[in-house]
Every structure is written in C-alpha cells, then in structure tokens.
Protein backbone atom coordinates (compact mmCIF):
# COMPACT_ATOMS: atom_id res chain seq x y z
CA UNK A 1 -8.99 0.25 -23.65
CA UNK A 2 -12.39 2.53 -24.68
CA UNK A 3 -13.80 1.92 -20.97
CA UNK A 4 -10.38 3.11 -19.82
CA UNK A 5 -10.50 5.89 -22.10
CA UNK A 6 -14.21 6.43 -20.74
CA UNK A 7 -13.24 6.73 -17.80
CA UNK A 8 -10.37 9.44 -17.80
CA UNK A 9 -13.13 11.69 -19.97
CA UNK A 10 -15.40 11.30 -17.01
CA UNK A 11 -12.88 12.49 -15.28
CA UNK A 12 -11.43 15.54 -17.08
CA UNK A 13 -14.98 16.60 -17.54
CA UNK A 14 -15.31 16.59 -13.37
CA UNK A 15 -18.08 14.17 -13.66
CA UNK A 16 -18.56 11.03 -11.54
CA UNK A 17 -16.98 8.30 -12.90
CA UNK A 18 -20.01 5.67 -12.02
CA UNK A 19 -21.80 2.75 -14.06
CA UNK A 20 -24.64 4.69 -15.87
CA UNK A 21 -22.36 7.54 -17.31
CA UNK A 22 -19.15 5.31 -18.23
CA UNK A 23 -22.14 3.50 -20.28
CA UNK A 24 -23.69 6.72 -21.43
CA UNK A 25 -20.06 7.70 -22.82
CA UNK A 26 -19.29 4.18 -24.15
CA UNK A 27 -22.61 4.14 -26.11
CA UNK A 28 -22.48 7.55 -27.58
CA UNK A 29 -19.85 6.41 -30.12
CA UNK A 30 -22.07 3.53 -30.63
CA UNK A 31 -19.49 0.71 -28.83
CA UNK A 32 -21.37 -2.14 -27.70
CA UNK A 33 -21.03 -2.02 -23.76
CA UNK A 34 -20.01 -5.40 -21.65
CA UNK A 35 -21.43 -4.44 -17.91
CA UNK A 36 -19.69 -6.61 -16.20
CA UNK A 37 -16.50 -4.97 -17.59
CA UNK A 38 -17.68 -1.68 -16.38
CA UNK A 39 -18.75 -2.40 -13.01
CA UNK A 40 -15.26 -4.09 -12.90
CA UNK A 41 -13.58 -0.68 -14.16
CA UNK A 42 -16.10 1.18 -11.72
CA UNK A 43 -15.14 -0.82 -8.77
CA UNK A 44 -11.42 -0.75 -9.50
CA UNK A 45 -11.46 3.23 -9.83
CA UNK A 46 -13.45 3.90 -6.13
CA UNK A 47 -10.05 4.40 -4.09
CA UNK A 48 -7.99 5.61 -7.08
CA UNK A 49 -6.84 8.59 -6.86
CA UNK A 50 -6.93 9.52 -10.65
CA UNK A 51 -4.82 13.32 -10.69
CA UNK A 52 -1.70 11.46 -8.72
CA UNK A 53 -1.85 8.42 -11.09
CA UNK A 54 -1.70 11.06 -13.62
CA UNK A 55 1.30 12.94 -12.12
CA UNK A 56 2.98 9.60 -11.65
CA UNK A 57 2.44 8.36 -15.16
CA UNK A 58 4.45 12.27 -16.31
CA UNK A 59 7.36 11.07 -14.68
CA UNK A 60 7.55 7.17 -15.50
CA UNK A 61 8.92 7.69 -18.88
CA UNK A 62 11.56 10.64 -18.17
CA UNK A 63 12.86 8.35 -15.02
CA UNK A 64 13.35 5.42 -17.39
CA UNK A 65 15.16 7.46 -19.98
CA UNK A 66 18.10 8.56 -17.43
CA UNK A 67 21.21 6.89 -17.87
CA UNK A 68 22.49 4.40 -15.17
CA UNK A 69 24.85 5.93 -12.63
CA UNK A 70 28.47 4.82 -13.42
CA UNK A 71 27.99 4.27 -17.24
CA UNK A 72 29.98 6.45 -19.60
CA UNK A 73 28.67 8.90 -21.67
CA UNK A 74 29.93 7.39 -24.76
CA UNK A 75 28.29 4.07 -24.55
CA UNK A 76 25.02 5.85 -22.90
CA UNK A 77 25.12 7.85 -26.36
CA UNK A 78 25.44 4.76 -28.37
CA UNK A 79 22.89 3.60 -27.11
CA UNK A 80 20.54 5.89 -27.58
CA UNK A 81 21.35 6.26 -30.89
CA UNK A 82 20.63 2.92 -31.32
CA UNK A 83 17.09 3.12 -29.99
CA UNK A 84 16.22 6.22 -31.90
CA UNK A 85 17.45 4.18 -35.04
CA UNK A 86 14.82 1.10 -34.04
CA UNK A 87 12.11 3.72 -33.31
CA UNK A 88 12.79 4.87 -37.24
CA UNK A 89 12.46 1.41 -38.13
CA UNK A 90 9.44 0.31 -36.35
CA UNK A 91 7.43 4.06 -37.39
CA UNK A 92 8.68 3.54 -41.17
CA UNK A 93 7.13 -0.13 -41.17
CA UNK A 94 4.03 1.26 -39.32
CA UNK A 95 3.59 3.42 -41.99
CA UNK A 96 4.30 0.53 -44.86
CA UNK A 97 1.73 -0.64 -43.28
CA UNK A 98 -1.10 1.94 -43.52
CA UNK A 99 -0.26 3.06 -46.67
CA UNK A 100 -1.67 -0.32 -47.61
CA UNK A 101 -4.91 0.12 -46.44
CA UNK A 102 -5.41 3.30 -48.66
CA UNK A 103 -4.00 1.30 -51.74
C-alpha cells in the first residue's frame, strides 16, 4: 500500500511519478524498496489518468449508499440503522484492541 501511497504524493506534489523518485519517496521513511514492485506500479500508472480516478473514487461510496429504487423508506431506514449499529461494533472492538497495546 506505501508504493501506492508513494505514488499519489508524487502526484499531489506535480512531480513525475517515475522509478527513481517513487524510490526516493519510499526510502525517505526508511521502507525497504522491492524494484520490481515499483517498476510494476510505474508501468501500471503510464496511461492512468490519476485526477479522474480520483473524481471517480468521490463518487463510488455516495452511489453505493443510495437506496434501491422501489424499496420503502421504512425498511431502507432499518437498514441503515442496522449498519451504523455494526460500524459501532466493529470501531468499539478496534479500539479494545489498541488500548491493549498501550497496556
């Protein structure tokens, strides 16, 4: 995920997203850099167009939120009550869980 990561700094800093400066970026936190990885990164990215994969990504998560056309409003409601209540769950375990690494 850090090459990934590199990558979209590259990129908000208008630099060229190319070999020697994703390398220069991994290294300067001191991760250990696989090459191969990041020519495969580097050759994946040439005919990406990073700003509309961006703009795509905004809208992937408010799309999948909308409620199916022809379901009531009740049940749609229910439901989403239910998911917020899971969310609750799963961040209140997450949490369990770091608390334990600070004893």
């Amino acid at each position: 995920m850090e090459y990934v990561y590199g990558a979209m700094l590259l990129h908000a800093a208008g630099k060229e997203i190319n070999e020697a400066e994703l390398t220069k970026v991994l290294k300067a936190p001191g991760i250990e850099v696989n090459e191969a990885r990041v020519k495969a990164l580097v050759s994946a990215l040439e005919d990406v167009n990073i700003e509309e994969v961006i703009k795509q990504a905004a809208f992937a998560p408010a799309a999948a939120a909308a409620p199916a056309a022809g379901a009531p409003a009740a049940e749609t409601a229910e439901a989403a009550e239910e998911e917020e209540k899971e969310e609750e769950k799963t961040e209140e375990e997450a949490m369990e869980g770091l608390g334990a690494l600070f004893g």
